[in-house]
Protein backbone atom coordinates (compact mmCIF):
# COMPACT_ATOMS: atom_id res chain seq x y z
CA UNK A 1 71.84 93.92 84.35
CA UNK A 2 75.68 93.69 84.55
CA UNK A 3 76.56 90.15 83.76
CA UNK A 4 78.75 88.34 86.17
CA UNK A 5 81.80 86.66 85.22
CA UNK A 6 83.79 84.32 87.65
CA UNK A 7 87.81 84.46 86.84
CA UNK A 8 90.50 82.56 88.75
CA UNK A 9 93.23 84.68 89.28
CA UNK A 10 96.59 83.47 90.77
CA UNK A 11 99.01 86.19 92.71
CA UNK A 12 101.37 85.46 96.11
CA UNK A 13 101.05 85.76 99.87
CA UNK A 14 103.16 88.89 99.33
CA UNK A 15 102.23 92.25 100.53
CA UNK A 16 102.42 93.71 97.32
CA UNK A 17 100.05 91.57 95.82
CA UNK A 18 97.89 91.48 98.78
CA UNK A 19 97.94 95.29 98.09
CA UNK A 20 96.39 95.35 95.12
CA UNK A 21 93.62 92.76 95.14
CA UNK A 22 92.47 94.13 99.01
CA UNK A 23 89.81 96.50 97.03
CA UNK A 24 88.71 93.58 94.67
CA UNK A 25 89.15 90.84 97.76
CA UNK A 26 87.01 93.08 100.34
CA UNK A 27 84.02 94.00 97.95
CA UNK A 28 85.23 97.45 97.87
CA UNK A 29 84.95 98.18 93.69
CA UNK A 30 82.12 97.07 91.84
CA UNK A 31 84.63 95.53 89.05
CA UNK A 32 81.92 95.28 86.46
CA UNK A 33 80.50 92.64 88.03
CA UNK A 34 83.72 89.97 87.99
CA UNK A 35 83.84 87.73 90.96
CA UNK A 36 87.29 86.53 91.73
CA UNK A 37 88.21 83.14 92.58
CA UNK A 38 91.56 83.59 94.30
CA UNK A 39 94.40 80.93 93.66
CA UNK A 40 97.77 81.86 96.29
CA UNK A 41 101.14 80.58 95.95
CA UNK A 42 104.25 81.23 95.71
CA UNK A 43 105.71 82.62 92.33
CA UNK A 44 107.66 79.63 91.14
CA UNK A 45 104.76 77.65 91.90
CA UNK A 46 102.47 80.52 89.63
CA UNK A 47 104.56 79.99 86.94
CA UNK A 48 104.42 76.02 87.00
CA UNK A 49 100.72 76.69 86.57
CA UNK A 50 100.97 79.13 84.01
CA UNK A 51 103.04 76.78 81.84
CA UNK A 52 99.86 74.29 82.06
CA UNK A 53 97.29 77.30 81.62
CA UNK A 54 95.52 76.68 84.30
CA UNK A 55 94.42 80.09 85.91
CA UNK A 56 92.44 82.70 84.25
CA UNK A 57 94.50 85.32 85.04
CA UNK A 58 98.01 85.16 86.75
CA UNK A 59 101.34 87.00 88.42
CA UNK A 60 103.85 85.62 86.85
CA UNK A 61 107.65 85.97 86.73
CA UNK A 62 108.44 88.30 83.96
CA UNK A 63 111.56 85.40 83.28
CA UNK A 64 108.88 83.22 82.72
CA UNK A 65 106.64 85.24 79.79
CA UNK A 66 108.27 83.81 76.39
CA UNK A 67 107.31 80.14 77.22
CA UNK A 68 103.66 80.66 77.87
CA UNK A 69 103.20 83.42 75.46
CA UNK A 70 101.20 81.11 73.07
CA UNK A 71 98.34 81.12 75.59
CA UNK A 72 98.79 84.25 77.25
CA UNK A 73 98.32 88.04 76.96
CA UNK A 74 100.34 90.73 79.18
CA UNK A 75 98.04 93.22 81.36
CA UNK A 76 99.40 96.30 81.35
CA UNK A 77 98.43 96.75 85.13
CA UNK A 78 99.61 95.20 88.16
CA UNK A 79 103.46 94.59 87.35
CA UNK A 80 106.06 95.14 89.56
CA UNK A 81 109.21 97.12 88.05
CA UNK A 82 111.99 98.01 90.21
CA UNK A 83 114.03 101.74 89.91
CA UNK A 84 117.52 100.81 90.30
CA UNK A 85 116.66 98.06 93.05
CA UNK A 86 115.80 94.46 92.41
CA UNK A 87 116.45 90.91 93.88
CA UNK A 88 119.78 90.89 95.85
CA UNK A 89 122.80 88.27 96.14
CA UNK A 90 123.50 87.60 100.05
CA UNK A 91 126.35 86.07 101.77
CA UNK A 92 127.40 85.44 105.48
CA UNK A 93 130.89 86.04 104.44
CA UNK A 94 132.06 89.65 102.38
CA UNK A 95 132.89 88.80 98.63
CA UNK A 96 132.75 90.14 95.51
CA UNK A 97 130.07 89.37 92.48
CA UNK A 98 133.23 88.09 90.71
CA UNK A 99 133.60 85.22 93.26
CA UNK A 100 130.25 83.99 93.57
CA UNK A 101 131.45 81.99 90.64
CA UNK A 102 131.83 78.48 91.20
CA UNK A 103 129.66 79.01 94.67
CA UNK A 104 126.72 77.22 95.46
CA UNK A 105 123.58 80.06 95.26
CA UNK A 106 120.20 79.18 96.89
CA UNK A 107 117.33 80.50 94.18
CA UNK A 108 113.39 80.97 94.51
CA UNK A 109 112.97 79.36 91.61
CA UNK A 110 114.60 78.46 87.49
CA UNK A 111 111.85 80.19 85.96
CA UNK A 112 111.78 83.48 88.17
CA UNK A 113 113.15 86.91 87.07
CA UNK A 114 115.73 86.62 89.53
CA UNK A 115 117.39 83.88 88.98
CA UNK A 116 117.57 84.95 84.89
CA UNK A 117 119.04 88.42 85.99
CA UNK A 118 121.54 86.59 87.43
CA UNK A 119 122.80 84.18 85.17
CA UNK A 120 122.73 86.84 82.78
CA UNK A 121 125.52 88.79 85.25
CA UNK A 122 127.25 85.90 86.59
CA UNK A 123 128.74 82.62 85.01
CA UNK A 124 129.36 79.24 86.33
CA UNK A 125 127.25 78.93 89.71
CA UNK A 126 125.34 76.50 90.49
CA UNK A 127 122.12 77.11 91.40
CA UNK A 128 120.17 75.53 94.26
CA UNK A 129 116.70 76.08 94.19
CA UNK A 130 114.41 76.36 97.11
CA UNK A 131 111.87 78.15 98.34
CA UNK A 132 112.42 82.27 98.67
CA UNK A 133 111.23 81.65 102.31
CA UNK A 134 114.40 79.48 103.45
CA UNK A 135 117.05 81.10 101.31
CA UNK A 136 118.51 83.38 104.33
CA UNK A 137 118.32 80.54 106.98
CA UNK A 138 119.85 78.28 104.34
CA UNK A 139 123.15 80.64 103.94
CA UNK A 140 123.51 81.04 107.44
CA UNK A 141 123.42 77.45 108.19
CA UNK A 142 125.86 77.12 105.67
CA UNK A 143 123.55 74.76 103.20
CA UNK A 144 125.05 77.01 100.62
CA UNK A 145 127.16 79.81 100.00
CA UNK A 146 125.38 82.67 98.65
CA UNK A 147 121.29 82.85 98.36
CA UNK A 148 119.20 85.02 95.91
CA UNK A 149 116.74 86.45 97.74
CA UNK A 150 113.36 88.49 96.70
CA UNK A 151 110.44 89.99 97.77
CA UNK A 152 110.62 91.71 101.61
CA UNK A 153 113.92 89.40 102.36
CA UNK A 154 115.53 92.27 100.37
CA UNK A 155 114.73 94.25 103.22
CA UNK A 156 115.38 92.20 106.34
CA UNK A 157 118.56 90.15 105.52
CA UNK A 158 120.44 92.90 107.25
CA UNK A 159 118.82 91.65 110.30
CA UNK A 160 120.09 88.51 110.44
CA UNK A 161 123.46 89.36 109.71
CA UNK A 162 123.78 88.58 105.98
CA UNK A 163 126.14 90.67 103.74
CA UNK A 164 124.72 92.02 100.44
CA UNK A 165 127.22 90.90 97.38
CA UNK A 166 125.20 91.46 94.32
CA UNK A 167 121.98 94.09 94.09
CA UNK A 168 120.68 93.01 90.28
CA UNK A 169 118.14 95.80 90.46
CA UNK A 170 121.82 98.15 90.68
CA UNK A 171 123.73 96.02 88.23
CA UNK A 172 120.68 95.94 85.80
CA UNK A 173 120.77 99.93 86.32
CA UNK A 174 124.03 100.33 84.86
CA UNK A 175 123.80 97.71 82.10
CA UNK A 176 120.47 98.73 80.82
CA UNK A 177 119.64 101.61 82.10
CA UNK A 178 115.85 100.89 81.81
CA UNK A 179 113.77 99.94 84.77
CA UNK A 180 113.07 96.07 85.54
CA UNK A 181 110.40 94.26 84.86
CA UNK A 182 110.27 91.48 88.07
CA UNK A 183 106.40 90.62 87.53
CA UNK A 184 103.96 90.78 85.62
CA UNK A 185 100.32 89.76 85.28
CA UNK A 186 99.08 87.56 82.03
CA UNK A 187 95.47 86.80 80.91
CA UNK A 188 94.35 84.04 79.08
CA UNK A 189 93.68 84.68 75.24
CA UNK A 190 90.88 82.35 75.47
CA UNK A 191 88.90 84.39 77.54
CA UNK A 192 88.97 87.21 74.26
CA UNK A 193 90.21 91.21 74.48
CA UNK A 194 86.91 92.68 75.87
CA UNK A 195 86.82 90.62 78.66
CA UNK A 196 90.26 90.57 79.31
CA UNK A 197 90.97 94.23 79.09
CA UNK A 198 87.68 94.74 81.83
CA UNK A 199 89.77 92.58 84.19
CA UNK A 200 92.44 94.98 83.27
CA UNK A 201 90.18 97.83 84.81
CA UNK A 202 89.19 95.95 87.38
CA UNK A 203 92.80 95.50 88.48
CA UNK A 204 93.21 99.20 87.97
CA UNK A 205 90.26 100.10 89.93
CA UNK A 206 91.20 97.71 92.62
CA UNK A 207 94.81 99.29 92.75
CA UNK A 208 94.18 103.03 92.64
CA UNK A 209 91.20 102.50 95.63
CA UNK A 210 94.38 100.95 97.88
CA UNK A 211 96.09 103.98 96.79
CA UNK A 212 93.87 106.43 97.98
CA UNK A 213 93.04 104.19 100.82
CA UNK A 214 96.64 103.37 101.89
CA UNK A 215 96.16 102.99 105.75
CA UNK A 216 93.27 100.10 105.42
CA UNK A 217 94.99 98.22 102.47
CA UNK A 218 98.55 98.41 103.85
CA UNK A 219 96.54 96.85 107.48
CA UNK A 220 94.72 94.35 105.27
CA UNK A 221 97.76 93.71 103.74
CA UNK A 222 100.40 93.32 106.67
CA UNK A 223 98.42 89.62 107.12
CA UNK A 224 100.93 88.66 104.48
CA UNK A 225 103.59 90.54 105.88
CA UNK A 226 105.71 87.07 107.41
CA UNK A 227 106.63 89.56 110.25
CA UNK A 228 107.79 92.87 108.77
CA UNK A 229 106.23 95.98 110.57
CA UNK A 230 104.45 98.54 109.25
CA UNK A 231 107.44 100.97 108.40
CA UNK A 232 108.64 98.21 106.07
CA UNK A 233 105.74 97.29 104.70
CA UNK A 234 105.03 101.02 103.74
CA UNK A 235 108.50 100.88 102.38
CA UNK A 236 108.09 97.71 100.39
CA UNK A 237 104.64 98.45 98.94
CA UNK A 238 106.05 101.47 97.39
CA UNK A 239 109.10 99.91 95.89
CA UNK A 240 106.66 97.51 94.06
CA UNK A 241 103.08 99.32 93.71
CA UNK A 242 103.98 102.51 91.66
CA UNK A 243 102.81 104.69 88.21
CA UNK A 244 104.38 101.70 86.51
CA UNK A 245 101.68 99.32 88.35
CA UNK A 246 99.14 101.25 87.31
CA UNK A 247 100.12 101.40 83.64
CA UNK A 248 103.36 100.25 81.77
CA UNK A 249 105.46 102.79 80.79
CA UNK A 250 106.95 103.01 77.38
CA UNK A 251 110.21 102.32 78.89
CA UNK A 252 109.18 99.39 80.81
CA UNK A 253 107.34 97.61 77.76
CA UNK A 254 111.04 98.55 75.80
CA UNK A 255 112.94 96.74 79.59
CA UNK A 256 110.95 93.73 78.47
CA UNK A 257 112.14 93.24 75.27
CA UNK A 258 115.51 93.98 76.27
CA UNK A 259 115.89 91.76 78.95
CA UNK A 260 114.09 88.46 76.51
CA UNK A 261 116.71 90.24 73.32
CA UNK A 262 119.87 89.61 76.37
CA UNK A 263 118.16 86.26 77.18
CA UNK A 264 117.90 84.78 74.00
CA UNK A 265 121.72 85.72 73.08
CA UNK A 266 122.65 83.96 76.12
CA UNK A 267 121.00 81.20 75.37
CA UNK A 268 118.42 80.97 78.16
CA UNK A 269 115.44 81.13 76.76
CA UNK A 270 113.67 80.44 73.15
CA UNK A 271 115.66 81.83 70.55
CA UNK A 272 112.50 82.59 68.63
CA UNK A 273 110.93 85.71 69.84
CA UNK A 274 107.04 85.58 70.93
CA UNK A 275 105.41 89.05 70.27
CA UNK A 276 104.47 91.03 72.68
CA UNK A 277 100.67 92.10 73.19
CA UNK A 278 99.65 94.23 76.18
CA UNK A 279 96.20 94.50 77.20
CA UNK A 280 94.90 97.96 78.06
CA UNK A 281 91.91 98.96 80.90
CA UNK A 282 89.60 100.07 79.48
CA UNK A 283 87.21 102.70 81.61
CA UNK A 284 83.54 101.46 81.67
């Protein structure tokens, strides 16, 4: 008899997310028997939590990583890694990156990815944080003068108007030349490396079955859409649930220490590195 494990396992009301756990949500993979407890919030908040070790398993800013390292592992499924696109600098008024200095940026958040990648290109902002949801309405309204925004905002500013003044996904592109690790999913050590490399495969399981099932996950998933149609849900699915979500490439797992080696020079994170330890699916 397979024995049944409950996990709580914290991801976002994002479609990408939503995405992957609609297999493992709707009963549709077996998943050796793990029963999911589902935890949603928003990614700053996910980190906050992950700081206390509070979930099982969690998404997670990749930003965030180094300081909770201690009690958790990295899966090597379910990340999201952008291809020369990324979180994206937004203005009512046209600018240049060099200018944002000194401006007043709306962020989703000090311990997300995005907000790192861009201190790490641009000095001397300051940063007003607030939640990714308001960040658009908040430039337009003039609360500030530029906002970082992330998940689909990156592809629906246009709508309202905004002007794009700094894509990091681009600028990390041409500084790196690696893809970028945005999010990842962590583990808790204390649950041990058999179990946590079946949630691994569960995740895996749970991703590939939306994959070959695109049409009913995507639906499932547009729930968490905050009013995107379908063509840009397709579209933003795709940037975000790719080979790399199914398995970190060697590249990516290389992005990741190059982007904690750029943030410890800078100063923005622990100087002392944490190592690194993936956990692999394994097939049952």
């Amino acid at each position: 008899m397979t024995q049944t494990h409950e996990i709580s396992v914290g991801h976002t009301p994002d479609m990408d997310d939503a995405f992957m756990f609609y297999a493992w949500t709707e009963g549709k993979i077996s998943a050796g028997g793990l029963q999911v407890r589902h935890v949603i919030e928003d990614i700053q908040t996910l980190n906050q939590r992950a700081l206390r070790a509070e979930l099982d398993v969690t998404a997670i800013s990749a930003a965030a990583y180094p300081a909770l390292a201690k009690d958790y592992w990295i899966l090597s499924v379910g990340s999201s890694i952008g291809q020369n696109y990324g979180p994206v600098v937004v203005s009512s008024t046209a600018m240049s990156p060099e200018e944002l200095r000194g401006k007043r940026i709306g962020v989703p958040g000090l311990q997300t990815t995005a907000y790192l990648l861009l201190r790490l290109a641009v000095d001397g902002f300051e940063a007003v944080p607030m939640s990714f949801e308001r960040i658009s309405d908040a430039v337009l309204r003039g609360e500030v003068d530029a906002g970082l925004l992330i998940h689909e905002r990156q592809l629906t500013y246009h709508d309202q108007g905004l002007l794009p003044i700094l894509d990091l996904g681009m600028w990390w592109h041409t500084h790196v030349g690696l893809p970028l690790p945005l999010g990842l999913n962590v583990v808790k050590q204390s649950l041990g490396t058999a179990l946590a490399s079946q949630i691994a495969q569960g995740l895996r399981e749970s991703i590939l079955y939306a994959m070959s099932h695109q049409e009913d996950a995507l639906a499932w998933s547009l729930q968490f859409g905050r009013g995107i149609d379908l063509t840009r849900a397709r579209q933003f699915v795709g940037m975000y649930v790719n080979e790399e979500t199914l398995l970190l490439s060697p590249h990516t797992r290389q992005a990741l220490e190059e982007l904690y080696r750029r943030a410890r020079e800078a100063e923005l994170i622990d100087p002392h590195p944490q190592p690194l330890t993936f956990i692999e699916p394994v097939a049952r």
